[in-house]
PDB file of N, CA and C in Angstrom:
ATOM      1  N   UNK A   1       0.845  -1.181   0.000  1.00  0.00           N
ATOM      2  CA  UNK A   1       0.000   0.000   0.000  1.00  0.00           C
ATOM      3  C   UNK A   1       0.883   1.234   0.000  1.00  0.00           C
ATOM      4  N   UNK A   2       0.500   2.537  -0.208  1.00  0.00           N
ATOM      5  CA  UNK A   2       1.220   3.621  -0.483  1.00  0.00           C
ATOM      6  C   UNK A   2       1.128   4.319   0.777  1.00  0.00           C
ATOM      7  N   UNK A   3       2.263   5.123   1.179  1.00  0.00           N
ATOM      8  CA  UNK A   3       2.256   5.282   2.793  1.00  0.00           C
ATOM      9  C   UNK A   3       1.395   6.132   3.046  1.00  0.00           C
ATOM     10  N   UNK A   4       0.962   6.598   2.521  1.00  0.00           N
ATOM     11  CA  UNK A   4      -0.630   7.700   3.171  1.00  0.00           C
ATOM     12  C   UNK A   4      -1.930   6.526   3.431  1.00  0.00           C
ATOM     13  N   UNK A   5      -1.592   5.631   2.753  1.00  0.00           N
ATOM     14  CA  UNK A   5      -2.612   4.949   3.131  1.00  0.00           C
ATOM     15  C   UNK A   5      -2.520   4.082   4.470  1.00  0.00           C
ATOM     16  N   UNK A   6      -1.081   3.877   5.145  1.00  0.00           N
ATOM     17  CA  UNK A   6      -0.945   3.178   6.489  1.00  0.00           C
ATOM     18  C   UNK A   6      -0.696   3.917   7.646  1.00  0.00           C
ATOM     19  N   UNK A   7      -1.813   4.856   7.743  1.00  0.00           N
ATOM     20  CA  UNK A   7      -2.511   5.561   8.852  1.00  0.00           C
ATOM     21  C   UNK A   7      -3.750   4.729   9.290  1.00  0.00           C
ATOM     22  N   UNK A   8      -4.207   4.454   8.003  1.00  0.00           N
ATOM     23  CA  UNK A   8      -5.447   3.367   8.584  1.00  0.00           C
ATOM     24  C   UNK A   8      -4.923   2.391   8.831  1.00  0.00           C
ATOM     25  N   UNK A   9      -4.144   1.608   9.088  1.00  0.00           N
ATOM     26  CA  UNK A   9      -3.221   0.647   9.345  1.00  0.00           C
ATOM     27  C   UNK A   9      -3.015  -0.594   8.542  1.00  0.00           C
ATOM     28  N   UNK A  10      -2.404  -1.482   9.018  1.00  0.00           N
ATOM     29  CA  UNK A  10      -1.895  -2.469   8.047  1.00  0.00           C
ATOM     30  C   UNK A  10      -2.045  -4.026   8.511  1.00  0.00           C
ATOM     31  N   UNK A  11      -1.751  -4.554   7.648  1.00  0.00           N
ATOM     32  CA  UNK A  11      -1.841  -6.489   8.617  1.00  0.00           C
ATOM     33  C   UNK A  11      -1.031  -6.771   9.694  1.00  0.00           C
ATOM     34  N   UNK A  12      -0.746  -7.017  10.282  1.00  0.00           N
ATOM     35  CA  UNK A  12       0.331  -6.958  11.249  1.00  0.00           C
ATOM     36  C   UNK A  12       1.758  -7.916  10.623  1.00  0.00           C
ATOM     37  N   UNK A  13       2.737  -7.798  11.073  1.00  0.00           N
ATOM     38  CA  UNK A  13       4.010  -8.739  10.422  1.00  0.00           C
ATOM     39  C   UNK A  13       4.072  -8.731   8.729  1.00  0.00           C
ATOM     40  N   UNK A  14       3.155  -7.742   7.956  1.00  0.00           N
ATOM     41  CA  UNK A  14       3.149  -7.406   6.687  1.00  0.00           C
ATOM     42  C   UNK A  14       4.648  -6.456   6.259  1.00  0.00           C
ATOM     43  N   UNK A  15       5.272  -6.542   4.983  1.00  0.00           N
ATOM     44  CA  UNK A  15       6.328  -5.612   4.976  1.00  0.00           C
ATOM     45  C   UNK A  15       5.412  -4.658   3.672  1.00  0.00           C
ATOM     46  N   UNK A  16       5.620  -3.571   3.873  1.00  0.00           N
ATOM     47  CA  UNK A  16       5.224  -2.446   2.837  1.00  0.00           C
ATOM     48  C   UNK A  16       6.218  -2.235   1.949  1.00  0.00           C
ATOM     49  N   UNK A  17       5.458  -2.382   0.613  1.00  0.00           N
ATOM     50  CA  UNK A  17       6.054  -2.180  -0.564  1.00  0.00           C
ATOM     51  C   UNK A  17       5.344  -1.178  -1.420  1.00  0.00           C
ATOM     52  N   UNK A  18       5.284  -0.524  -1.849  1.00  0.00           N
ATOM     53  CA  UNK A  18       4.533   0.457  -2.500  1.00  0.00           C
ATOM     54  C   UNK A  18       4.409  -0.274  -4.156  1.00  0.00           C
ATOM     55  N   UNK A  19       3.385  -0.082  -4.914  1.00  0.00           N
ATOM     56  CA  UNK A  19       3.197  -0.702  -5.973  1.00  0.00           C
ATOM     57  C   UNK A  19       4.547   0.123  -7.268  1.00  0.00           C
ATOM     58  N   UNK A  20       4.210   1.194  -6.946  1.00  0.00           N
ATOM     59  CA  UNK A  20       5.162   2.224  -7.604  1.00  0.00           C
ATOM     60  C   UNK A  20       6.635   1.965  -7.779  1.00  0.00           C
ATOM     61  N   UNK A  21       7.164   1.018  -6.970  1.00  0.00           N
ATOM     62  CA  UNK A  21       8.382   0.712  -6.849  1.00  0.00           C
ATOM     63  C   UNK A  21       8.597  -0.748  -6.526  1.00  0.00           C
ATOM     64  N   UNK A  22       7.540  -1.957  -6.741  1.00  0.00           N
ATOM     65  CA  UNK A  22       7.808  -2.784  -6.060  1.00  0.00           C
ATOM     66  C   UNK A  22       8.935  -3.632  -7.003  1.00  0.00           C
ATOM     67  N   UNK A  23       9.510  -3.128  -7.906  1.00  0.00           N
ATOM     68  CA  UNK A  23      10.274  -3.982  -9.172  1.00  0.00           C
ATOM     69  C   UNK A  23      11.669  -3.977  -8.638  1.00  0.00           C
ATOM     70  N   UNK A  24      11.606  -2.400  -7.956  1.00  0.00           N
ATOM     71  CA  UNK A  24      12.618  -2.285  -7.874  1.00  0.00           C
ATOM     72  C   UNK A  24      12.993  -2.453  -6.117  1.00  0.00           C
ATOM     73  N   UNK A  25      12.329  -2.409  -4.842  1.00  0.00           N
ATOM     74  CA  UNK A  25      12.457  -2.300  -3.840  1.00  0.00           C
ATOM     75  C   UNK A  25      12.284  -4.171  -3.294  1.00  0.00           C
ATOM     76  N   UNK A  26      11.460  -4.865  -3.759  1.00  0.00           N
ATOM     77  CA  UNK A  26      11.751  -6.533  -3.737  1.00  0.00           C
ATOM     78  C   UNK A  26      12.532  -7.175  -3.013  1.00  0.00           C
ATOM     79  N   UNK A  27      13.405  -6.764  -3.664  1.00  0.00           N
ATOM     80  CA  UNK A  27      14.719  -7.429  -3.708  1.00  0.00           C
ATOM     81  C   UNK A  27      15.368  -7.054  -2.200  1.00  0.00           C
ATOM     82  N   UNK A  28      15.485  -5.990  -1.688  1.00  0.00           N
ATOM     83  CA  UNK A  28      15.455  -5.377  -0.750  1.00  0.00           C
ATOM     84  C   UNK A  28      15.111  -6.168   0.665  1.00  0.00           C
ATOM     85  N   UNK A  29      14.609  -7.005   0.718  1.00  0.00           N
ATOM     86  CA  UNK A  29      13.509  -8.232   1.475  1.00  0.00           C
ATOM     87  C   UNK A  29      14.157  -9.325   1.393  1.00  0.00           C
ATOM     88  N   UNK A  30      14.660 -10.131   2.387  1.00  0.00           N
ATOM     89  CA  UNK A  30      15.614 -11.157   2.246  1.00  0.00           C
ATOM     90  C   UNK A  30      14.470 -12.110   2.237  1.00  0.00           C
ATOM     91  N   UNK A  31      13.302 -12.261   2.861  1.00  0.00           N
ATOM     92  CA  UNK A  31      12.624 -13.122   3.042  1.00  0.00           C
ATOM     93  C   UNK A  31      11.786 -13.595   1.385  1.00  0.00           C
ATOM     94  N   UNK A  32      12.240 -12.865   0.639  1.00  0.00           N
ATOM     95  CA  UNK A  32      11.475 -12.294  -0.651  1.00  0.00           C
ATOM     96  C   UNK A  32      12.223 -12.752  -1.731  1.00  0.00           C
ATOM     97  N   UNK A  33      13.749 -13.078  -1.525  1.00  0.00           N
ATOM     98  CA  UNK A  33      14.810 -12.821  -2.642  1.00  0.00           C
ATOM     99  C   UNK A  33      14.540 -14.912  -2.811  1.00  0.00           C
ATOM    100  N   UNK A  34      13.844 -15.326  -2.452  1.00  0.00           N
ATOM    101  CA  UNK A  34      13.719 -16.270  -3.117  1.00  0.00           C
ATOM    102  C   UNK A  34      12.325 -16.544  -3.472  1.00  0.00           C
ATOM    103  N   UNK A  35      12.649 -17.033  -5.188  1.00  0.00           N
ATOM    104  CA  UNK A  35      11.205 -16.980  -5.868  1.00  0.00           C
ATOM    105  C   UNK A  35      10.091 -18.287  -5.601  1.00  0.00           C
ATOM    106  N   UNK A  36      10.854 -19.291  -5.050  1.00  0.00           N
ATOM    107  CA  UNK A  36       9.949 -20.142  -4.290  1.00  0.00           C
ATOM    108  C   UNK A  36       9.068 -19.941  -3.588  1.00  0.00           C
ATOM    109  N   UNK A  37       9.371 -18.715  -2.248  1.00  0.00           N
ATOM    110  CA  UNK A  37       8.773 -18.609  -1.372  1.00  0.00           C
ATOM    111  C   UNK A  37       7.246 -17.824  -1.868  1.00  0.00           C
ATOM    112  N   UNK A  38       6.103 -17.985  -0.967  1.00  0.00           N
ATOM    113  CA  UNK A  38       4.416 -17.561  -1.433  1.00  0.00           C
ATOM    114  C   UNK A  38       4.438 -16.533  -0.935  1.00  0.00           C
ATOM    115  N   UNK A  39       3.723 -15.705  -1.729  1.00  0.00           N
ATOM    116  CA  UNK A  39       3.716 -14.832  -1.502  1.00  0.00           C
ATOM    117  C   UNK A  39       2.481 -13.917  -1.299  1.00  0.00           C
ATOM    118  N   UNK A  40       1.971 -13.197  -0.238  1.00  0.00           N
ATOM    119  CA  UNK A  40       0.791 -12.575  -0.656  1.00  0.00           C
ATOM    120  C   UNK A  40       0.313 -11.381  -0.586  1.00  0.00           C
ATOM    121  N   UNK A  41       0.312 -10.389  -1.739  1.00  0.00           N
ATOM    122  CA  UNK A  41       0.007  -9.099  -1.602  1.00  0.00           C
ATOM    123  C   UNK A  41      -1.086  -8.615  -1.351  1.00  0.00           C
ATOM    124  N   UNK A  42      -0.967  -7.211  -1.230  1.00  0.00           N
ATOM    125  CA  UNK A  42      -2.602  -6.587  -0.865  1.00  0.00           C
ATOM    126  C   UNK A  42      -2.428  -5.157  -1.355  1.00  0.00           C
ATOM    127  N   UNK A  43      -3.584  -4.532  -1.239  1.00  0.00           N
ATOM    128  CA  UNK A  43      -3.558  -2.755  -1.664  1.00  0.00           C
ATOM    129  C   UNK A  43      -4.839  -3.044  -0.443  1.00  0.00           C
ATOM    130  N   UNK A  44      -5.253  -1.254  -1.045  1.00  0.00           N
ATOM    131  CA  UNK A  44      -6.354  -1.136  -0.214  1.00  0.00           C
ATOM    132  C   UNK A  44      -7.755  -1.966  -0.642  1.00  0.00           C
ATOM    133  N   UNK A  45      -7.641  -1.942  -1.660  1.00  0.00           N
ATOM    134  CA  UNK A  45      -8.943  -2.477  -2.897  1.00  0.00           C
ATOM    135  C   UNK A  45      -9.207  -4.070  -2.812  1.00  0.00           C
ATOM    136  N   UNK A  46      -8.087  -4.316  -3.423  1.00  0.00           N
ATOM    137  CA  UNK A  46      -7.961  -5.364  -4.314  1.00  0.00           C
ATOM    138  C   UNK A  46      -7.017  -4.722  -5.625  1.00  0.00           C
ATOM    139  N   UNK A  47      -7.468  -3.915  -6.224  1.00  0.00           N
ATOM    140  CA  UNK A  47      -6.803  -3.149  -7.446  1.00  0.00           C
ATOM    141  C   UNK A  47      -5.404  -3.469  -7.876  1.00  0.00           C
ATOM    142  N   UNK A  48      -4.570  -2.665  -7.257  1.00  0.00           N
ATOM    143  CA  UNK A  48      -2.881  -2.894  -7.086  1.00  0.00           C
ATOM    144  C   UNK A  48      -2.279  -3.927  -6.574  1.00  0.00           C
ATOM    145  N   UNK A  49      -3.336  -4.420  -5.816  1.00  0.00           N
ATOM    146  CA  UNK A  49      -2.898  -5.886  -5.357  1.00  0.00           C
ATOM    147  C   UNK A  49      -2.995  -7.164  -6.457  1.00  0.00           C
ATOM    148  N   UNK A  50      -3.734  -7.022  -7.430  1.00  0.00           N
ATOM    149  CA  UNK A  50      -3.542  -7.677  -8.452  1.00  0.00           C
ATOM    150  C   UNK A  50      -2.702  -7.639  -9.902  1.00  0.00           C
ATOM    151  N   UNK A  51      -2.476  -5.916 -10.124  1.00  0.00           N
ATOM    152  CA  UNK A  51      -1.614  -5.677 -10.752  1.00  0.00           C
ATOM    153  C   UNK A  51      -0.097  -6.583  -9.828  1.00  0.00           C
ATOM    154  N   UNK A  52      -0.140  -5.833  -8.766  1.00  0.00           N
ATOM    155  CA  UNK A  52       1.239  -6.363  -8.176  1.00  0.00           C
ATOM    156  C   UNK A  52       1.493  -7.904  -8.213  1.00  0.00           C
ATOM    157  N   UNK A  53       0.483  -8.468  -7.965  1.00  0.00           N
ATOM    158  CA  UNK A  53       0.691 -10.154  -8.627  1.00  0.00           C
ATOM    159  C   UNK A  53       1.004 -10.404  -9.943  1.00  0.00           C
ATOM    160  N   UNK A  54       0.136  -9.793 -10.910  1.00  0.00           N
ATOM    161  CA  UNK A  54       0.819 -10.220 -11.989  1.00  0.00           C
ATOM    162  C   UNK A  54       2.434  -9.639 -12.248  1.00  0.00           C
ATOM    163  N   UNK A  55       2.750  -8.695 -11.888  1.00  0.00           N
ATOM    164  CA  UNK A  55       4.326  -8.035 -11.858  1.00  0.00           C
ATOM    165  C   UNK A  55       4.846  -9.081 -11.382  1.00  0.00           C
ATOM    166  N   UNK A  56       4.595  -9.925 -10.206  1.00  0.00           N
ATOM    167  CA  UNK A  56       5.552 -10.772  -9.698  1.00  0.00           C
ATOM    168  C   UNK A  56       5.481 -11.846 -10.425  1.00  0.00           C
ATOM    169  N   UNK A  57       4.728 -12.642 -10.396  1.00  0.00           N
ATOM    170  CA  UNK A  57       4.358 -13.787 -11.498  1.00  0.00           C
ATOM    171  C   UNK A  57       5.304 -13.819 -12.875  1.00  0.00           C
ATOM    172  N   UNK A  58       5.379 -12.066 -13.740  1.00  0.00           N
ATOM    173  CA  UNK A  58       6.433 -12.167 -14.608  1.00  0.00           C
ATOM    174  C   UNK A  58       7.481 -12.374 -14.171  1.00  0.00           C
ATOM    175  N   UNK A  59       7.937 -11.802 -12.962  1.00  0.00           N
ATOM    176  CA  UNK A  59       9.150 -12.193 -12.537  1.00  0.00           C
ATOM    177  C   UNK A  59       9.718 -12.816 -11.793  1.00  0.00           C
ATOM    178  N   UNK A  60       8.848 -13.562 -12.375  1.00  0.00           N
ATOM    179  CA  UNK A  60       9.471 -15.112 -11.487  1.00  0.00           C
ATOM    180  C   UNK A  60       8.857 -15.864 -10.404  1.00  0.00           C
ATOM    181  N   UNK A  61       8.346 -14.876  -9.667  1.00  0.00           N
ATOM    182  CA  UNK A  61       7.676 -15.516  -8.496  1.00  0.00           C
ATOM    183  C   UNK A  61       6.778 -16.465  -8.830  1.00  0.00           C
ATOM    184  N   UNK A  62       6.456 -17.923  -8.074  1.00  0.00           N
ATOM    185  CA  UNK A  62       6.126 -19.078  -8.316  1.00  0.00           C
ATOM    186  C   UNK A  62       4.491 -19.087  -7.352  1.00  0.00           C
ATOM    187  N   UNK A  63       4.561 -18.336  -6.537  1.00  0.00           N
ATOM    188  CA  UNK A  63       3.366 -18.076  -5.608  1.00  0.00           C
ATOM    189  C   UNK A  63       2.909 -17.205  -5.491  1.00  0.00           C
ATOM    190  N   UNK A  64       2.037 -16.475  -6.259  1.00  0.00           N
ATOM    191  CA  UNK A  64       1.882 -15.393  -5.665  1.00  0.00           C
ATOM    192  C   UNK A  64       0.378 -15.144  -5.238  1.00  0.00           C
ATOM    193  N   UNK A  65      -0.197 -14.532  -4.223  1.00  0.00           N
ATOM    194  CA  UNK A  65      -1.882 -14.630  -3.787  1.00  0.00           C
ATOM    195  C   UNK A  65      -2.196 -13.303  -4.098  1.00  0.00           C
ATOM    196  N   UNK A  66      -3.365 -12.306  -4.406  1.00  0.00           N
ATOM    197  CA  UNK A  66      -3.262 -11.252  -4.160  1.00  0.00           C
ATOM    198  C   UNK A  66      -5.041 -11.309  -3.034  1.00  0.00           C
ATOM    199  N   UNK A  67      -4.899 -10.465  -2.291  1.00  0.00           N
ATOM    200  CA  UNK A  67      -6.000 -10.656  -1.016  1.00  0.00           C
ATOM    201  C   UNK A  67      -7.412  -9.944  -1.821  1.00  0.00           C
ATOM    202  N   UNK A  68      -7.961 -10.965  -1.994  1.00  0.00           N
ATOM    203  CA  UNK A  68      -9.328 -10.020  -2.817  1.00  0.00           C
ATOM    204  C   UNK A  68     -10.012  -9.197  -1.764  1.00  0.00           C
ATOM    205  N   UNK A  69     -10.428  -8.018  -2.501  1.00  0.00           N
ATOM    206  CA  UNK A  69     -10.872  -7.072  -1.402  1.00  0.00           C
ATOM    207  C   UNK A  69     -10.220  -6.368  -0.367  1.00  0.00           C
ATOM    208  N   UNK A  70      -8.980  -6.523  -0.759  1.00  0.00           N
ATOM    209  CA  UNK A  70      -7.509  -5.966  -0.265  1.00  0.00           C
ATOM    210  C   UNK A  70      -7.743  -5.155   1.507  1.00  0.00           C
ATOM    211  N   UNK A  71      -7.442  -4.751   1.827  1.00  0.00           N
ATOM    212  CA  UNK A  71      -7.405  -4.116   3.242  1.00  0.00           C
ATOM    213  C   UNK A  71      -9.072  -3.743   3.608  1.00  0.00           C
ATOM    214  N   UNK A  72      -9.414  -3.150   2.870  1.00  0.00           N
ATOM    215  CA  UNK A  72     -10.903  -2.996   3.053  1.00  0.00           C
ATOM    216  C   UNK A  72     -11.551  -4.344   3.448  1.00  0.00           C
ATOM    217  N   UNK A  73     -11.303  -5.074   2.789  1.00  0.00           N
ATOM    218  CA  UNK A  73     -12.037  -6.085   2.764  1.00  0.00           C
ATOM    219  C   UNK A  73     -11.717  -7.469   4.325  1.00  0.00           C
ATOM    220  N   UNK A  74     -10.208  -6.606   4.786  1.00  0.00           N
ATOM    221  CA  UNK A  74      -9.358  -7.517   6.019  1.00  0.00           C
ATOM    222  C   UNK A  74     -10.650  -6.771   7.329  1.00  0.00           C
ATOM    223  N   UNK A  75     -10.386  -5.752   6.946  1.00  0.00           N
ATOM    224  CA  UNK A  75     -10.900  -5.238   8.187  1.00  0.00           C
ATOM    225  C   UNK A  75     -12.635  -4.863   8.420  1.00  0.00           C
ATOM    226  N   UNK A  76     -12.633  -5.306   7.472  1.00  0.00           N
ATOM    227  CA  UNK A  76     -14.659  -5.760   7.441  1.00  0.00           C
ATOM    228  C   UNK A  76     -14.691  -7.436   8.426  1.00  0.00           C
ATOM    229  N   UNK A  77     -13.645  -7.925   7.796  1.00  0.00           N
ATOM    230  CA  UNK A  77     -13.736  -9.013   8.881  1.00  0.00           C
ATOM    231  C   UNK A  77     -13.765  -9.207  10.182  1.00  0.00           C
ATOM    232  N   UNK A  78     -12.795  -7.958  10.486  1.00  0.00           N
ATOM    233  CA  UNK A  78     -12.552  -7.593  11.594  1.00  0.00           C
ATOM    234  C   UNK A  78     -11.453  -8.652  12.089  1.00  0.00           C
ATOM    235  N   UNK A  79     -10.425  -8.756  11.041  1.00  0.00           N
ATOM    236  CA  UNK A  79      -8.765  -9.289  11.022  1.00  0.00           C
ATOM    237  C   UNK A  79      -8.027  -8.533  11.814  1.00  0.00           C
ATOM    238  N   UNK A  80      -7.228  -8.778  12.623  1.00  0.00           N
ATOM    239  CA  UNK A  80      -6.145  -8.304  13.292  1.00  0.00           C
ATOM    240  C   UNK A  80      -5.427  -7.102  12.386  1.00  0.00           C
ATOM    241  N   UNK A  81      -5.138  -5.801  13.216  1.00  0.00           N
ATOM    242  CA  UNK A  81      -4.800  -4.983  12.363  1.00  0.00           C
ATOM    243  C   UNK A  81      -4.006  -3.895  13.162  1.00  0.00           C
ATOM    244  N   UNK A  82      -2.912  -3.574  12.898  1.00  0.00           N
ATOM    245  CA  UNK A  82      -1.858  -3.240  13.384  1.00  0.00           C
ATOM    246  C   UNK A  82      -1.664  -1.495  13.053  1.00  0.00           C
ATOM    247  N   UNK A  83      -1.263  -0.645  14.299  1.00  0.00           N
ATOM    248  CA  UNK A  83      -1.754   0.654  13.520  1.00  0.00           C
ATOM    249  C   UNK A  83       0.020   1.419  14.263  1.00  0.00           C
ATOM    250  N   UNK A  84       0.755   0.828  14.599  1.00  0.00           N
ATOM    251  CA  UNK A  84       1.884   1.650  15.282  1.00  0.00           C
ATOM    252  C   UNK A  84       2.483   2.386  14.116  1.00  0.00           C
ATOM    253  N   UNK A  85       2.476   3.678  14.498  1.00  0.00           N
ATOM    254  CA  UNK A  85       2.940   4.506  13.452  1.00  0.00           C
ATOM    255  C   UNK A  85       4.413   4.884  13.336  1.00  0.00           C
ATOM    256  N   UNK A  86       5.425   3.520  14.306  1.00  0.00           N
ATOM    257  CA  UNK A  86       6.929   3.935  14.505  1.00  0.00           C
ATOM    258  C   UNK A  86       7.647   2.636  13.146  1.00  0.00           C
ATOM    259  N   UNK A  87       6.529   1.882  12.531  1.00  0.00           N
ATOM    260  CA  UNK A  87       6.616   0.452  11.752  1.00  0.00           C
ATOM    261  C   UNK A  87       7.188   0.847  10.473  1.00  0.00           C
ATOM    262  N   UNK A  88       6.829   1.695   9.894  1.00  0.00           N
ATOM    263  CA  UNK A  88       7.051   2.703   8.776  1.00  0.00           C
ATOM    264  C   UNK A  88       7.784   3.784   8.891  1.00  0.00           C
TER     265      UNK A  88
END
């Protein structure tokens, strides 16, 4: 999600990647730098969270989930949701 948007907060133990840069910031993520590992993105929507799957999918990534109904849709559930603003 884009950092104006994680005021409303985020999943908890999630790492933020912004869609805008995720080609290039990835890699950045040790837990990430292997394309085996599953992976599962989100936006606020759904929207970017599916673009951002298919981005990964071209590149390589072997798992990738994107969360339908993206953050909106976590916290209608009323999913655990993490708001410390020192995380970012």
């Amino acid at each position: 999600r884009e950092p104006a948007e994680l005021s409303d907060g985020f999943i908890p133990d999630s790492d933020n990647i912004p869609r805008g840069v995720l080609e290039f910031k990835i890699q950045n993520h040790d837990e990430l730098k292997e394309k085996t590992q599953p992976v599962l993105v989100y936006c606020q929507s759904g929207m970017r969270g599916a673009l951002a799957a298919d981005t990964l999918n071209r590149m390589g990534y072997q798992t990738v989930y994107n969360l339908a109904g993206g953050f909106e849709q976590w916290t209608k559930q009323a999913l655990p949701v993490a708001k410390d603003p020192d995380a970012w």
